[in-house]
N, C-alpha and C. Protein backbone atom coordinates (compact mmCIF):
# COMPACT_ATOMS: atom_id res chain seq x y z
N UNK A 1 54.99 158.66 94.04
CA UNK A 1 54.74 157.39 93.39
C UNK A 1 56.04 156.78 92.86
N UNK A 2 57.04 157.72 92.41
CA UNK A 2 57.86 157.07 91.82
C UNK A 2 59.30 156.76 92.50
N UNK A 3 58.56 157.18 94.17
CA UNK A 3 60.22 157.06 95.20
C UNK A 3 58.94 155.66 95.42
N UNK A 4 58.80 155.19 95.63
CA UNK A 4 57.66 153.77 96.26
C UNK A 4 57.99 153.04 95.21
N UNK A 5 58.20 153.34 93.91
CA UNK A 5 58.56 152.21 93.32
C UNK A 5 59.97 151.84 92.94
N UNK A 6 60.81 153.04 93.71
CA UNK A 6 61.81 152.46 93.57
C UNK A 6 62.17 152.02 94.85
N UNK A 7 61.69 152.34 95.50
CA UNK A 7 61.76 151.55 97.50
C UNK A 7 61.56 149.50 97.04
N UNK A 8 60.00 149.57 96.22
CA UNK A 8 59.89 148.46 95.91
C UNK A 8 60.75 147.78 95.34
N UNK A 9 61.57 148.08 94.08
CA UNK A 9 62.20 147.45 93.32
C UNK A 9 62.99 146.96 93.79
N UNK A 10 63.87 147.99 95.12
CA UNK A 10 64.97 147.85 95.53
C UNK A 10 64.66 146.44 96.56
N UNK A 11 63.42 146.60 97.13
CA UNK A 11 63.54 145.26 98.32
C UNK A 11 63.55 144.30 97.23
N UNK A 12 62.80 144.18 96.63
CA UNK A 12 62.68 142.91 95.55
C UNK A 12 64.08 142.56 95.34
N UNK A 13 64.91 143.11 95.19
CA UNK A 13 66.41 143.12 94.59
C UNK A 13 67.12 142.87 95.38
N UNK A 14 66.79 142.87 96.37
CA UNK A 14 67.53 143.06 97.68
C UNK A 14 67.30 141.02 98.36
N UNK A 15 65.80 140.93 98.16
CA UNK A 15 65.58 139.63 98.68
C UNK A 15 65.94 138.50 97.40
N UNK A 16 65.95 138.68 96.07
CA UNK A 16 66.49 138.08 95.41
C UNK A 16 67.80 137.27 95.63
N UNK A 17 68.53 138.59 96.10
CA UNK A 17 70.27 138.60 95.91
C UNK A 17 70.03 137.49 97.51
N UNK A 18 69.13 137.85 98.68
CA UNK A 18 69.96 137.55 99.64
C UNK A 18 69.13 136.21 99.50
N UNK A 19 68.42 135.58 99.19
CA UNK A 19 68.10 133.70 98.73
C UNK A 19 68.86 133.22 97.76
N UNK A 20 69.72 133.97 96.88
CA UNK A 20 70.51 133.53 95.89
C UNK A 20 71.73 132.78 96.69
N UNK A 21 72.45 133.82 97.42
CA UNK A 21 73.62 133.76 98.69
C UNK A 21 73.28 132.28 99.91
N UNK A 22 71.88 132.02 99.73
CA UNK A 22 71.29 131.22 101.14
C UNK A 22 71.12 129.63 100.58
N UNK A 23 71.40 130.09 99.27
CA UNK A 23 70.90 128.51 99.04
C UNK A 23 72.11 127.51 98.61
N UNK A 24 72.13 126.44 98.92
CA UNK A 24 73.24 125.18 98.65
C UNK A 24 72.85 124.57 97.21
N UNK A 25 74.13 125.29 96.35
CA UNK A 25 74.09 124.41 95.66
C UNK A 25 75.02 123.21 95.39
N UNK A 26 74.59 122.02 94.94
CA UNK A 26 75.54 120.96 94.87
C UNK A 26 76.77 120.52 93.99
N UNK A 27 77.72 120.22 94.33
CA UNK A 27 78.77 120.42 93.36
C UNK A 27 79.50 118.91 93.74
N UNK A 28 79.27 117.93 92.69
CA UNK A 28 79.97 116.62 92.86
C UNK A 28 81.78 116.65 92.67
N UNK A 29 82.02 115.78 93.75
CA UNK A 29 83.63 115.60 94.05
C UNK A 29 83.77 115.31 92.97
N UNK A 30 85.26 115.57 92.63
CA UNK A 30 86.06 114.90 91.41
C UNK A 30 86.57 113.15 91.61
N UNK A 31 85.92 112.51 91.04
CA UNK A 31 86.29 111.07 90.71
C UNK A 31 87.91 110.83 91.14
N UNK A 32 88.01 109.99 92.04
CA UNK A 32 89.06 109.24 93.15
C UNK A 32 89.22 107.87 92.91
N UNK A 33 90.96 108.19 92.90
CA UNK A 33 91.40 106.30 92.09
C UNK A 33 92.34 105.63 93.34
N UNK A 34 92.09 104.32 93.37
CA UNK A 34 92.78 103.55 94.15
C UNK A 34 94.16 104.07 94.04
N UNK A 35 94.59 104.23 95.54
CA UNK A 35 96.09 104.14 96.11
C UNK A 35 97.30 103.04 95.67
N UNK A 36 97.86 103.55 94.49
CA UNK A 36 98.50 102.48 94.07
C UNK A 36 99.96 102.38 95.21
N UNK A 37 99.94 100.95 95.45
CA UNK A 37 100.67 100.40 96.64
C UNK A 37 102.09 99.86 96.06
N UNK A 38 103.37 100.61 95.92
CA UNK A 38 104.61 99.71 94.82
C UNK A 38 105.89 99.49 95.70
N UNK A 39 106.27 98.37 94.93
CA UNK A 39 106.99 97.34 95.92
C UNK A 39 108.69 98.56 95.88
N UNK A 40 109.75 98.12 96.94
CA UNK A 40 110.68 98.58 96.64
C UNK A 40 111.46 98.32 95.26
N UNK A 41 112.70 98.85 94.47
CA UNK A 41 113.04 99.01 93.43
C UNK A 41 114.11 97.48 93.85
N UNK A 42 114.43 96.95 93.40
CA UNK A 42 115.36 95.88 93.04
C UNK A 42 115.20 94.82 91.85
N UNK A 43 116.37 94.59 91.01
CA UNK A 43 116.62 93.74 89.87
C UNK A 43 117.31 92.37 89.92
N UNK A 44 117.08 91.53 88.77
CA UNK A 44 117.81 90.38 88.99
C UNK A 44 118.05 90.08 87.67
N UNK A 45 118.87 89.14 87.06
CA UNK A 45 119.68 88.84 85.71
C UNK A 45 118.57 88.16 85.00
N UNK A 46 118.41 88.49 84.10
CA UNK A 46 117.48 87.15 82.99
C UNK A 46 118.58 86.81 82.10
N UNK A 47 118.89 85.78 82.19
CA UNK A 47 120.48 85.14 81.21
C UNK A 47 120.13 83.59 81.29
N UNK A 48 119.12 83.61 80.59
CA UNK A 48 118.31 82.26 80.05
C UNK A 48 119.38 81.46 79.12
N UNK A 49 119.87 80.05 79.36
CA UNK A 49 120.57 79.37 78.24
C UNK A 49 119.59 79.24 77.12
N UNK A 50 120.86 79.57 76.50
CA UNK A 50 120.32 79.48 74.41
C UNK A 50 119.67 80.91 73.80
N UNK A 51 119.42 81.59 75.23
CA UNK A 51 118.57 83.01 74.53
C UNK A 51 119.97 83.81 74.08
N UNK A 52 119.55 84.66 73.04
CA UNK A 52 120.75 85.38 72.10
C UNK A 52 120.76 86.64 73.44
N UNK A 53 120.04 86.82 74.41
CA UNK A 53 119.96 88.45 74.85
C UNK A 53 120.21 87.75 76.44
N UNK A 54 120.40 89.29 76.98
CA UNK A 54 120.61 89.47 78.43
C UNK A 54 119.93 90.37 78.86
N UNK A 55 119.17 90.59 79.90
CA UNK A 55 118.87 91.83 80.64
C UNK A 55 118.82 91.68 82.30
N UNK A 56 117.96 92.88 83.03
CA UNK A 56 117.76 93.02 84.26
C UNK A 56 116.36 93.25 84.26
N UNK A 57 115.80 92.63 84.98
CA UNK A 57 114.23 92.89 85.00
C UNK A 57 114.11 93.10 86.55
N UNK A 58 112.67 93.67 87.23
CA UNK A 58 112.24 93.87 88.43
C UNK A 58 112.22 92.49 89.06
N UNK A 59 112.90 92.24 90.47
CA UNK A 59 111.96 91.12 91.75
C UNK A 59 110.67 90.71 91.17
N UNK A 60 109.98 91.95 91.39
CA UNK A 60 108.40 91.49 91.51
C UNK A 60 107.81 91.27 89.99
N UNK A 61 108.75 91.08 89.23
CA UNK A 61 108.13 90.60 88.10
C UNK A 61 108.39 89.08 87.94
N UNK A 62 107.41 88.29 86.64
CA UNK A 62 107.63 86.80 86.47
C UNK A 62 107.57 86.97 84.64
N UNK A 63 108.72 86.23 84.63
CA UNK A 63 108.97 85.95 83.18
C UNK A 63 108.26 84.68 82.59
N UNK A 64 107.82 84.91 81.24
CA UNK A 64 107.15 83.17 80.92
C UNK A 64 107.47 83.38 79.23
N UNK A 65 108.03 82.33 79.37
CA UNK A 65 107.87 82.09 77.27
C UNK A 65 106.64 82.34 76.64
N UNK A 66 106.14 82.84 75.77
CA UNK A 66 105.16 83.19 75.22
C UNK A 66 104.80 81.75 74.07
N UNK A 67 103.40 81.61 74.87
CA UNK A 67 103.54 80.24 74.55
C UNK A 67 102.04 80.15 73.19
N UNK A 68 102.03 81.21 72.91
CA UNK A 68 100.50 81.73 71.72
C UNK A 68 101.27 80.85 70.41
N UNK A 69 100.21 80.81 69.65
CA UNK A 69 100.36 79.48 68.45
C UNK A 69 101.41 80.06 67.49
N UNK A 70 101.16 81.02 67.41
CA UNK A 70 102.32 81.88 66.34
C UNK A 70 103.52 82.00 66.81
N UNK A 71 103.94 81.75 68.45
CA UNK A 71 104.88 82.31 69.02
C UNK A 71 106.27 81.81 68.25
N UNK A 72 107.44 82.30 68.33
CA UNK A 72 108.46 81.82 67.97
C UNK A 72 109.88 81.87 69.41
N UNK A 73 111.07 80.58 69.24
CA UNK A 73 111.64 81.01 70.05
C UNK A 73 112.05 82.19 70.59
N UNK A 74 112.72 81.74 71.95
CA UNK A 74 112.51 83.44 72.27
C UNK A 74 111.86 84.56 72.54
N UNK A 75 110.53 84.32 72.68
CA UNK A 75 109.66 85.58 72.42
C UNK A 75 109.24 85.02 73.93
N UNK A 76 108.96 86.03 74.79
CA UNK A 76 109.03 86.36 76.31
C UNK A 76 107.90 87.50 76.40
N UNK A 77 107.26 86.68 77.90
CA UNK A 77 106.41 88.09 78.09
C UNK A 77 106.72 88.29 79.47
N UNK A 78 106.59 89.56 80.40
CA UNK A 78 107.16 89.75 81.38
C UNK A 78 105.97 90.25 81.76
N UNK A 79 105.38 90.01 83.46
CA UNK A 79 104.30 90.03 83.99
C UNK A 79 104.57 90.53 85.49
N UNK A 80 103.72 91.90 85.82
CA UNK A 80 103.48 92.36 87.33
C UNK A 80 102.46 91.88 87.61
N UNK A 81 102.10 90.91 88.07
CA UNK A 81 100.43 90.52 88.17
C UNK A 81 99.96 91.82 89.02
N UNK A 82 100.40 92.08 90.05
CA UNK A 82 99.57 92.91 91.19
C UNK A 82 99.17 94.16 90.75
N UNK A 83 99.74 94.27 89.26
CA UNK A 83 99.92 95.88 88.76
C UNK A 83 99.27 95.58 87.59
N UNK A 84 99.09 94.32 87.38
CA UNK A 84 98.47 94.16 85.88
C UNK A 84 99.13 94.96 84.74
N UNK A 85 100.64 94.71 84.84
CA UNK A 85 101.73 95.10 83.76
C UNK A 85 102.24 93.94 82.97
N UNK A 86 102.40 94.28 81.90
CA UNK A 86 102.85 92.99 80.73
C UNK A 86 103.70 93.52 79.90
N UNK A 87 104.71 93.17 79.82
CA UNK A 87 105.93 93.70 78.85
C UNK A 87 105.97 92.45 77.41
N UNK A 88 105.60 92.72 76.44
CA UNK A 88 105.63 91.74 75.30
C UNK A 88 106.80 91.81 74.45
N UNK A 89 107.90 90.38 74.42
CA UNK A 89 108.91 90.70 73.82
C UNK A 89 108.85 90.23 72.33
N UNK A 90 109.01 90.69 71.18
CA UNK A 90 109.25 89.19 70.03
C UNK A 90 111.23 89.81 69.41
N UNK A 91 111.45 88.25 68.89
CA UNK A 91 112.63 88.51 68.86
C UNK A 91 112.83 87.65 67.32
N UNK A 92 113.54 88.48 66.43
CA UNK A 92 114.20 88.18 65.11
C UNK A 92 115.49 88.07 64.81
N UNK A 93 115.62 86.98 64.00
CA UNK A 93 116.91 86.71 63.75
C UNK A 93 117.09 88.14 62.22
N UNK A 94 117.98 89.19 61.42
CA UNK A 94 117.87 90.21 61.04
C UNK A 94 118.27 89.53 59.19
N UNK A 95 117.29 88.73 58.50
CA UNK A 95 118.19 88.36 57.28
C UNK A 95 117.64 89.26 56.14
N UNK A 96 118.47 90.10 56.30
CA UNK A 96 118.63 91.50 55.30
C UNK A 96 116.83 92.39 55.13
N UNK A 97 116.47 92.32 56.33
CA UNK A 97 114.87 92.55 56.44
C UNK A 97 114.58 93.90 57.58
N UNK A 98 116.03 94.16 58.18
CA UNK A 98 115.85 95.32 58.96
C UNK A 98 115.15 96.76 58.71
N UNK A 99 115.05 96.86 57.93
CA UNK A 99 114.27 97.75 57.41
C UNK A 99 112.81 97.47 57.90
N UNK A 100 112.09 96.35 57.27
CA UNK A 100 110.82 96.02 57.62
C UNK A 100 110.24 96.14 59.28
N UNK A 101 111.15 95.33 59.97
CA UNK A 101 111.62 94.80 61.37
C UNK A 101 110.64 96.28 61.91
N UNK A 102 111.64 97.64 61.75
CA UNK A 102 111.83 98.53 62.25
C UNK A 102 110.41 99.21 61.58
N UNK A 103 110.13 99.04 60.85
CA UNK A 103 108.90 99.97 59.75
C UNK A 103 107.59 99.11 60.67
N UNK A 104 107.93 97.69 61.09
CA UNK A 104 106.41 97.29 61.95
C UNK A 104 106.35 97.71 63.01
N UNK A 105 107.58 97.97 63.36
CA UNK A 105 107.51 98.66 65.02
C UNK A 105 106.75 100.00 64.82
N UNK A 106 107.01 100.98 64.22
CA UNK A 106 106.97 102.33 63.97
C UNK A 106 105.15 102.03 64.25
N UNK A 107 105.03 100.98 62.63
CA UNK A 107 103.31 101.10 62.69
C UNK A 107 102.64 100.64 64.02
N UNK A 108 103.36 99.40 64.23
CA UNK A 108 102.72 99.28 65.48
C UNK A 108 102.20 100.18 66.94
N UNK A 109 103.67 100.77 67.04
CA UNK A 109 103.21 102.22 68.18
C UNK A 109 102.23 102.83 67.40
N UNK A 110 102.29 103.53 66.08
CA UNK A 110 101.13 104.25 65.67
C UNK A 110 99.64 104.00 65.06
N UNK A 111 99.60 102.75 65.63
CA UNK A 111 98.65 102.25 65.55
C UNK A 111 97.71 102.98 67.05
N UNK A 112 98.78 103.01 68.18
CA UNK A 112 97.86 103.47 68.99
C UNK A 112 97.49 105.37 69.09
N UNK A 113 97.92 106.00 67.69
CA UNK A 113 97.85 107.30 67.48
C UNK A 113 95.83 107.79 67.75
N UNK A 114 94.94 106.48 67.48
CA UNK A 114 93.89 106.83 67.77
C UNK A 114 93.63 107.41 69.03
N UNK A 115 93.79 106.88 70.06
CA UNK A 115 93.42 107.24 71.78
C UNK A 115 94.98 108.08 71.75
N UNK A 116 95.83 108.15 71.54
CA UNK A 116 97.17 108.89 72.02
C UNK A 116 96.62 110.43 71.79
N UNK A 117 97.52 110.80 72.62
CA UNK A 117 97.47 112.22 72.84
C UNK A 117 98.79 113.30 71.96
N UNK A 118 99.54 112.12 72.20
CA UNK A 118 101.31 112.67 71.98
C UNK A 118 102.29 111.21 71.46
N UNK A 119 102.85 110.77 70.63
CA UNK A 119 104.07 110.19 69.91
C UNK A 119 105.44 110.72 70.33
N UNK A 120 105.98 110.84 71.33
CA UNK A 120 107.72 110.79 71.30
C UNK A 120 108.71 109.63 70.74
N UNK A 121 108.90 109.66 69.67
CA UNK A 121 109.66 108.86 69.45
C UNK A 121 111.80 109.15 70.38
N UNK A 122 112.59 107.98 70.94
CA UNK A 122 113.30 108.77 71.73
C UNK A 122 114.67 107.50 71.47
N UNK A 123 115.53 108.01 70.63
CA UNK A 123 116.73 107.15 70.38
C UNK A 123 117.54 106.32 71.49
N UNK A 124 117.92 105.40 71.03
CA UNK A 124 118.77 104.60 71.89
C UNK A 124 119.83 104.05 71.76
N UNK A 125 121.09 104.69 72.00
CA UNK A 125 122.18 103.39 71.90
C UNK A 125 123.54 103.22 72.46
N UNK A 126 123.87 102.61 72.45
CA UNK A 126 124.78 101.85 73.57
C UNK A 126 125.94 101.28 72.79
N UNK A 127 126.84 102.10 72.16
CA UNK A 127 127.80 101.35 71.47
C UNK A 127 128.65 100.65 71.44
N UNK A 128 128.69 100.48 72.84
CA UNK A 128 129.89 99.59 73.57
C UNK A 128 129.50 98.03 73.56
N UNK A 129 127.41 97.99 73.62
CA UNK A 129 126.91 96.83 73.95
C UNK A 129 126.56 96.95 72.69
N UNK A 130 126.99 97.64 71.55
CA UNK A 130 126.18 97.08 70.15
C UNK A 130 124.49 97.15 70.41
N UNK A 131 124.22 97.74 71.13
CA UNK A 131 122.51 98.18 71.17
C UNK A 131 121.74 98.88 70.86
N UNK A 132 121.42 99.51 69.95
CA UNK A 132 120.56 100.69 69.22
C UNK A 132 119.25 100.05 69.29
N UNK A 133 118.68 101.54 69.43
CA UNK A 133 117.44 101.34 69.30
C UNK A 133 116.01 102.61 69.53
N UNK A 134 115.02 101.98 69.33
CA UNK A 134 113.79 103.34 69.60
C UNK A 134 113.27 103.30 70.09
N UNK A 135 112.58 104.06 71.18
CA UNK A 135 111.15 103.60 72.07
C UNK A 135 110.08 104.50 72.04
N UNK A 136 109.31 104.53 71.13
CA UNK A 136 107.88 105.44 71.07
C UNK A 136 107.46 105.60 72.72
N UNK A 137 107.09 106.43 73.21
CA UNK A 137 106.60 107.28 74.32
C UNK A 137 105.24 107.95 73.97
N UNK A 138 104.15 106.94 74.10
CA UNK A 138 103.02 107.17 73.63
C UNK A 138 101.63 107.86 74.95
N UNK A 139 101.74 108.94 74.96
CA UNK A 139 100.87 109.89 76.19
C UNK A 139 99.73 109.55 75.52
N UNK A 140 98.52 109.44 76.69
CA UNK A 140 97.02 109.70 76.22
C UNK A 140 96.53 108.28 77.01
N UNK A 141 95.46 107.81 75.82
CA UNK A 141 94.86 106.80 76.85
C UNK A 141 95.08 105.48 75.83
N UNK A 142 96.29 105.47 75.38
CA UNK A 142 96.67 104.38 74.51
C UNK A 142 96.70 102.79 75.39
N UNK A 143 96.06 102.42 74.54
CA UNK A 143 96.13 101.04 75.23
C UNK A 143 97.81 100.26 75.78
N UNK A 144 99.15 100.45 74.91
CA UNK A 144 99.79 100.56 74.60
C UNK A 144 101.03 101.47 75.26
N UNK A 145 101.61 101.93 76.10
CA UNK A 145 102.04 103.89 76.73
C UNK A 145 103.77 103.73 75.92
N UNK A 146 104.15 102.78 75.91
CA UNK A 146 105.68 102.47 75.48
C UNK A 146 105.66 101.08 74.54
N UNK A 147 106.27 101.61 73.00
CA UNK A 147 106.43 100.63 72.19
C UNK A 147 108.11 100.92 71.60
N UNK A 148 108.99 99.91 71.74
CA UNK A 148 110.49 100.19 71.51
C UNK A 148 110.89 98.84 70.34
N UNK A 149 112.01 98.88 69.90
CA UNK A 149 113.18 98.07 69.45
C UNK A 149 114.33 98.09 69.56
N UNK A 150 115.26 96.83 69.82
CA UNK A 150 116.49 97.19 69.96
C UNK A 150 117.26 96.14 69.20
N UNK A 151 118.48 96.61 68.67
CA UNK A 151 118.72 95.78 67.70
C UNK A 151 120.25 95.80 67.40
N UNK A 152 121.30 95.18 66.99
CA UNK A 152 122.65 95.02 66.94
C UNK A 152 122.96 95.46 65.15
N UNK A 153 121.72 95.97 64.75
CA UNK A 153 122.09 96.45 63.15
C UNK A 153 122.27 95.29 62.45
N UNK A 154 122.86 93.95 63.05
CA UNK A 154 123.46 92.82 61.80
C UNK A 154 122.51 91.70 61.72
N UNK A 155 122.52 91.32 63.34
CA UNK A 155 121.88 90.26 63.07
C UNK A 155 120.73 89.79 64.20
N UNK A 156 120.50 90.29 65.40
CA UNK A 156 119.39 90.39 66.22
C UNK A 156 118.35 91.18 66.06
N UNK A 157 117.27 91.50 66.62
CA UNK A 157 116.41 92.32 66.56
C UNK A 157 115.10 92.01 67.42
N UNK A 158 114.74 92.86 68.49
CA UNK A 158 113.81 92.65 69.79
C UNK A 158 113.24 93.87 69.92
N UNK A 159 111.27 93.42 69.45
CA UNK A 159 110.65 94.47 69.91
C UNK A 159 109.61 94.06 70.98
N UNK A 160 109.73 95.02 71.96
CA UNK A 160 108.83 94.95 73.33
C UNK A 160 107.69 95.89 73.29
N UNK A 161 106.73 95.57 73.94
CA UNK A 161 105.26 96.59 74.32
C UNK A 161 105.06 96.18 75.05
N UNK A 162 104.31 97.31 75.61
CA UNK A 162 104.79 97.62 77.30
C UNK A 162 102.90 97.70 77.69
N UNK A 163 101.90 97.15 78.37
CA UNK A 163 100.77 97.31 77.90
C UNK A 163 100.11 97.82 79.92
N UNK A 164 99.02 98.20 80.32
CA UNK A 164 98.74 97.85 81.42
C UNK A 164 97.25 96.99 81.11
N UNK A 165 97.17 95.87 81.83
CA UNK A 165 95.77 95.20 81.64
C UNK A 165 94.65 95.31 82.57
N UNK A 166 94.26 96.79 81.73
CA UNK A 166 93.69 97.23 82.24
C UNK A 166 92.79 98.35 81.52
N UNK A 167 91.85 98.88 81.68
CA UNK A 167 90.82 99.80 80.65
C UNK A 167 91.63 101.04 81.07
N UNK A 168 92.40 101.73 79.71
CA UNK A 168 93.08 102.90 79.73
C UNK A 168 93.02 104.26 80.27
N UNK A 169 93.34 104.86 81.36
CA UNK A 169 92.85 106.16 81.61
C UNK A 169 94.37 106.71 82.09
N UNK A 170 94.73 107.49 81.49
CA UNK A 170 96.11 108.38 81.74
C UNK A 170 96.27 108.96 83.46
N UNK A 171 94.68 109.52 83.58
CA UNK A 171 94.62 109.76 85.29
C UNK A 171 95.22 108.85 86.16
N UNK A 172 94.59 107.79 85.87
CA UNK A 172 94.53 107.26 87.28
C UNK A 172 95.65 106.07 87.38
N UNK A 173 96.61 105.87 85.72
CA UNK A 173 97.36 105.46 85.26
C UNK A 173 98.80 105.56 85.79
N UNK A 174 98.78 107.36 85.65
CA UNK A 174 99.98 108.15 85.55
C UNK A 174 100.61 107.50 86.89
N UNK A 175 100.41 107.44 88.15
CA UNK A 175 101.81 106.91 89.05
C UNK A 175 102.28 105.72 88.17
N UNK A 176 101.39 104.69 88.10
CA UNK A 176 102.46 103.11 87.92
C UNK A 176 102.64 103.76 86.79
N UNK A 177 102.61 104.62 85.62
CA UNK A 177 103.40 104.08 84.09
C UNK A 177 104.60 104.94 84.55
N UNK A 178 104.64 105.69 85.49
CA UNK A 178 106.38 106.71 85.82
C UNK A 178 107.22 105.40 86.79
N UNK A 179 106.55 104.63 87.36
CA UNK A 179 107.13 103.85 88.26
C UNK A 179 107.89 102.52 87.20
N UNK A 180 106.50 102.25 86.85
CA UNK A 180 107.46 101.21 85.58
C UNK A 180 108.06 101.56 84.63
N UNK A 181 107.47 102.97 84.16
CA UNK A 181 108.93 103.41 83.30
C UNK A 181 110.11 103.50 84.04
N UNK A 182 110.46 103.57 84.75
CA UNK A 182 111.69 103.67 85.32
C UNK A 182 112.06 102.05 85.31
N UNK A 183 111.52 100.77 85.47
CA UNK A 183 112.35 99.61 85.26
C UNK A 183 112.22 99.33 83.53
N UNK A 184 111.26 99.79 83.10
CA UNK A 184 111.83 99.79 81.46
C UNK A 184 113.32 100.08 80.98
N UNK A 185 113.44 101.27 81.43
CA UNK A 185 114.35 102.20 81.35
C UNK A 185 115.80 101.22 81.74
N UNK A 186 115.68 100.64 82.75
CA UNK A 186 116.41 99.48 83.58
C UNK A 186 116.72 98.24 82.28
N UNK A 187 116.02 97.65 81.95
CA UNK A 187 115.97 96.99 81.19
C UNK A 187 116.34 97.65 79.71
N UNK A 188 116.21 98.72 79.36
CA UNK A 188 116.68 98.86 78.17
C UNK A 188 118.54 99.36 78.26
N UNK A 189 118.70 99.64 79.84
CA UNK A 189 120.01 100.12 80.05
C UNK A 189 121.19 99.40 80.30
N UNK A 190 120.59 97.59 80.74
CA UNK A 190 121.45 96.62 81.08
C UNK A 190 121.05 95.55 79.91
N UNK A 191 120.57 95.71 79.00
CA UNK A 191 120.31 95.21 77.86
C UNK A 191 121.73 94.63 76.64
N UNK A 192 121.73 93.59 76.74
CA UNK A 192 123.06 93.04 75.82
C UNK A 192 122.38 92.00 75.07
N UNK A 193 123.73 91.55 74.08
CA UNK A 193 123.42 90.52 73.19
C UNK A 193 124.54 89.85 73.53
N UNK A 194 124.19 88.47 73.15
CA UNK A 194 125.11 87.18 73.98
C UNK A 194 126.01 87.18 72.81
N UNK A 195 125.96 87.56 71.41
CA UNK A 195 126.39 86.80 70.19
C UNK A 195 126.18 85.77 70.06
């Protein structure tokens, strides 16, 4: 009686295991993002009469005065349409307020500390062009990925944000923000002041 019930147990155990092995279970693909398509690398001068600054920006970008009710001279926004990239410039004349200047920038990047993952803050300067400055390096799903200033210490002062327009996801993000970081990078490296 008790070799029969273990004969039994064993088929039971046996047909368990082998419908366990037989059956499909379903396992959904991992979520797939458009092939981002980017133009070759080339720059051209922005050396606007009357603007205090100089830089190099991308071909495939279009510059426009920022023309919002508050705007003040000077203040520039720089646009990839095809990439839905927007670089936001504002620009201050420095009358003994640098301190502040620099303390709204700070809040401003950390403003996007909610969705961020990571804050690098990452020095900048250029002493030959009189250019110092900071650029928060903001990882995660910040609306926001790069918030900087750059400034001549006396009497200029230009802060940019760097935005994609677009609903934030670091995934599917990550090629264009390494691609346009690299003409940021461009722009913060050919970056002067006219005096």
């Amino acid at each position: 009686m008790k070799s029969v019930k273990i004969v039994t147990l064993r088929t039971i155990l046996w047909f368990v295991l082998a419908s366990a092995c037989t059956e499909n279970i379903y396992a959904p693909k991992p979520r797939g993002y458009f092939r981002a398509e980017f133009p070759e690398k080339s720059y051209q001068p922005f050396d606007s009469v009357g603007f205090p600054y100089r830089f190099q920006y991308p071909t495939y970008a279009d510059i426009r005065q920022d023309k919002a009710w508050n705007s003040e001279p000077f203040w520039i926004d720089i646009f990839v349409p095809k990439h839905k990239v927007e670089i936001h410039f504002t620009y201050h004349t420095i009358k003994n307020n640098l301190p502040e200047l620099t303390e709204d920038t700070r809040k401003f990047a950390y403003k996007q500390s909610i969705k961020a993952d990571a804050i690098t803050p990452i020095e900048w300067v250029n002493a030959e062009k009189k250019v110092y400055g900071l650029l928060y390096d903001i990882k995660g799903n910040a609306a926001s990925t790069l918030q900087f200033y750059l400034t001549d210490s006396a009497k200029h002062f230009l802060r940019g944000s760097f935005y994609f327009n677009a609903v934030p996801n670091k995934d599917s993000l990550a090629l264009s923000q390494k691609f346009f970081r690299e003409d940021l990078d461009k722009l913060i490296e050919t970056f002067e002041w006219k005096q």
